[in-house]
Every structure is written in C-alpha cells, then in structure tokens.
Protein backbone atom coordinates (compact mmCIF):
# COMPACT_ATOMS: atom_id res chain seq x y z
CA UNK A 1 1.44 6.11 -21.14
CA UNK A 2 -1.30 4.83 -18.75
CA UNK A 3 -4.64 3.64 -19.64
CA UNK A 4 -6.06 7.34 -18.63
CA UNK A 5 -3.64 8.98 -20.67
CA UNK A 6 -1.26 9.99 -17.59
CA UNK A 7 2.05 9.46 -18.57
CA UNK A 8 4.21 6.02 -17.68
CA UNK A 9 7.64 4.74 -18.12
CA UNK A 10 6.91 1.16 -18.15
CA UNK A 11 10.05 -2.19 -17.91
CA UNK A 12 9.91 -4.87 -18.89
CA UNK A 13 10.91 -7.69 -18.58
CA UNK A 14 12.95 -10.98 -20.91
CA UNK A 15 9.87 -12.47 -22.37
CA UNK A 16 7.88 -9.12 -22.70
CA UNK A 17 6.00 -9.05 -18.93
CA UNK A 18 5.61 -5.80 -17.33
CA UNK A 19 7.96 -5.51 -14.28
CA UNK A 20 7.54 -2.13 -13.37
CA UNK A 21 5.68 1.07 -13.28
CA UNK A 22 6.44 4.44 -12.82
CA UNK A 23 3.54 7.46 -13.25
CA UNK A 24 0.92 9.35 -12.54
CA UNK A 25 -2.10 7.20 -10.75
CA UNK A 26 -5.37 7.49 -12.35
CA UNK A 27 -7.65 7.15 -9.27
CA UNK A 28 -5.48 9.59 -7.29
CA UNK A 29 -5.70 12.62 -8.56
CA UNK A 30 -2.43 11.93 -10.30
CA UNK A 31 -0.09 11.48 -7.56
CA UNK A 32 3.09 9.73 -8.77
CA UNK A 33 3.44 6.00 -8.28
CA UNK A 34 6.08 3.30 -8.46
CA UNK A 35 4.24 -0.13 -9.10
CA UNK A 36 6.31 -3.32 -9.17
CA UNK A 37 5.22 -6.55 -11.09
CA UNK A 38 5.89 -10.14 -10.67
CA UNK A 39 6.44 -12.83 -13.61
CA UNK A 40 2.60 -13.54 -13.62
CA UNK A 41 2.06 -9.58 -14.06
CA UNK A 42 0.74 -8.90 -10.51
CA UNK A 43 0.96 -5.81 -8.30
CA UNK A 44 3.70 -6.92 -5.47
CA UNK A 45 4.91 -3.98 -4.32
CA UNK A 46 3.43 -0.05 -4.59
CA UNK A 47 4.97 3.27 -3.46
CA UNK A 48 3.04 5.81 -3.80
CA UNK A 49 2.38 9.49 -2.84
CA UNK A 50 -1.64 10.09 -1.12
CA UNK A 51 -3.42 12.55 -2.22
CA UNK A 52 -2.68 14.32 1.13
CA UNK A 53 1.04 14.50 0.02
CA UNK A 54 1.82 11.71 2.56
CA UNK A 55 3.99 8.59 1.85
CA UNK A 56 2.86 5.22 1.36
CA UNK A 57 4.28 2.11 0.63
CA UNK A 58 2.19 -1.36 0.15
CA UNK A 59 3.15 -5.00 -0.16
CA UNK A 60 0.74 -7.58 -1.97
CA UNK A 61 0.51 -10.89 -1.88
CA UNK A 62 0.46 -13.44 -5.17
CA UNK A 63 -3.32 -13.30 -4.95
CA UNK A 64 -3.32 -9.38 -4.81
CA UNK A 65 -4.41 -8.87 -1.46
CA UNK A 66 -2.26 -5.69 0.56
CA UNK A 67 -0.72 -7.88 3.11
CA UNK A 68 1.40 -5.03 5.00
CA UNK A 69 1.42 -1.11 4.43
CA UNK A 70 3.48 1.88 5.84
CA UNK A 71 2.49 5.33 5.33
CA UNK A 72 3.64 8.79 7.15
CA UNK A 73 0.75 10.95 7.57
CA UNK A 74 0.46 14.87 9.00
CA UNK A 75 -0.89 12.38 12.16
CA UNK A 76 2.73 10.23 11.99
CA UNK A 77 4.04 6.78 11.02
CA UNK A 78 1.88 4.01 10.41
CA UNK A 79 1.77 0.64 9.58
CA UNK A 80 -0.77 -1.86 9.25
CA UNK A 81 -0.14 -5.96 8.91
CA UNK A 82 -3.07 -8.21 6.90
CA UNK A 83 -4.15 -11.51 7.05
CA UNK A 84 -4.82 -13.26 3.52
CA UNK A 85 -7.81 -11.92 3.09
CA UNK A 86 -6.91 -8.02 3.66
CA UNK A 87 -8.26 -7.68 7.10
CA UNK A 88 -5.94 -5.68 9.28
CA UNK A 89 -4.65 -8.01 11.95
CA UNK A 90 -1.61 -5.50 13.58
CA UNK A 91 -1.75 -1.66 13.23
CA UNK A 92 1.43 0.08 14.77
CA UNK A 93 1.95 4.30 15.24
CA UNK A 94 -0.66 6.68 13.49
CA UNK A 95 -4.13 5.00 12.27
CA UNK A 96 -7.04 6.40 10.67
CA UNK A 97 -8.75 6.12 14.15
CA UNK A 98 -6.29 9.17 15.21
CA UNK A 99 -4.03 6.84 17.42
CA UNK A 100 -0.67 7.76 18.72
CA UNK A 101 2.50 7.37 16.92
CA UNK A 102 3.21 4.24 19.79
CA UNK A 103 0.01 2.60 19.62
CA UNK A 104 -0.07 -0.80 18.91
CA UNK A 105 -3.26 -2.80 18.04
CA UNK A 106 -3.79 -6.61 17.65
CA UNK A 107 -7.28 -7.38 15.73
CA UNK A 108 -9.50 -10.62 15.08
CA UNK A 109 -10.08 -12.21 11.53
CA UNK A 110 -12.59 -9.43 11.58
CA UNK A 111 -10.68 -6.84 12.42
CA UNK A 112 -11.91 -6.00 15.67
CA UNK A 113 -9.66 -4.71 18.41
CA UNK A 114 -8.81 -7.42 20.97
CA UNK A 115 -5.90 -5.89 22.19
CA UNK A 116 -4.20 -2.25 22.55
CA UNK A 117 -1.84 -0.34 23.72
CA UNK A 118 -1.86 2.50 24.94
C-alpha cells in the first residue's frame, strides 16, 4: 500500500531495494501507475495513465530529471526529449501548444523554439 493509502504491489529486489511499483498515483487522482526503480532506489522509468485517460510513458535520468517522455493524447502522439536539467530540447507530434501530430521542434537550453517544422 502507498503512502496515501492507495493500494501497491511493490518488488523487490536481493538486498531488500524497491525495484518496482505498481498502483494507484496519489497526485493523480488515482490513475494507475507502473514505476520502475534502480539499485540506488530512484524513479528510472514511469508508465502511467493522465488524468485525461491518455498514455504516458517517462524516462529519468540517475539524478531524477525526465530526460524523454511519450504520451498519446485526444490531440495525438507526442514526445518530448530533455537536456539534464529537464528543459525540453526536441518535441515531436502533439504538444501542449496544440501542434500537429508531424511537428517537430528543436529548443535552446531555455527551451525556446529555434527551429520548427511545420
């Protein structure tokens, strides 16, 4: 069971590290999540259902910064490349900006547009 109460079914691992999650998120009005763990017991890898009912899937680096993310939205496919410090540096398809499912955008280390297409 989580932290909130939601239920869990947590692995683990050899030595007693949490590996994996799968449950109910707390800050998502319980939408069902599958959280995997490294050895250090950091967040590597989410998939997740939104709150919209869309998809998502994330991938963190060893710091816990989302380094890339896919999600399908009622808008399309989407997915969004970071630098090391979480800035979105590539977006491709469907963006929160209401871009088209072939977009492609290339950003700064500030996440400002300096290229598109279309």
């Amino acid at each position: 069971m989580l932290a909130n109460g939601n239920p869990s079914l947590n692995l683990f691992g050899e030595k007693g590290e949490l590996r994996a999650v799968l449950g109910l998120a707390p800050l998502r009005e319980s939408t069902p999540h599958l959280s995997l763990f490294d050895e250090e017991g950091k967040v590597r890898a989410a998939l997740s259902m939104l709150p919209d009912g869309s998809p998502g899937f994330a991938l963190y680096d060893e710091k816990g910064n989302t380094r890339a993310g896919v999600a399908v939205s009622a808008d399309g496919p989407g997915m969004a490349l970071c630098d090391e410090n979480g800035t979105v540096r590539t977006a491709i398809g469907a963006t929160e900006e209401k871009r088209s499912e072939s977009s492609l955008l290339l950003c700064d280390e500030e996440g400002k547009v300096m290229w598109e297409a279309p």
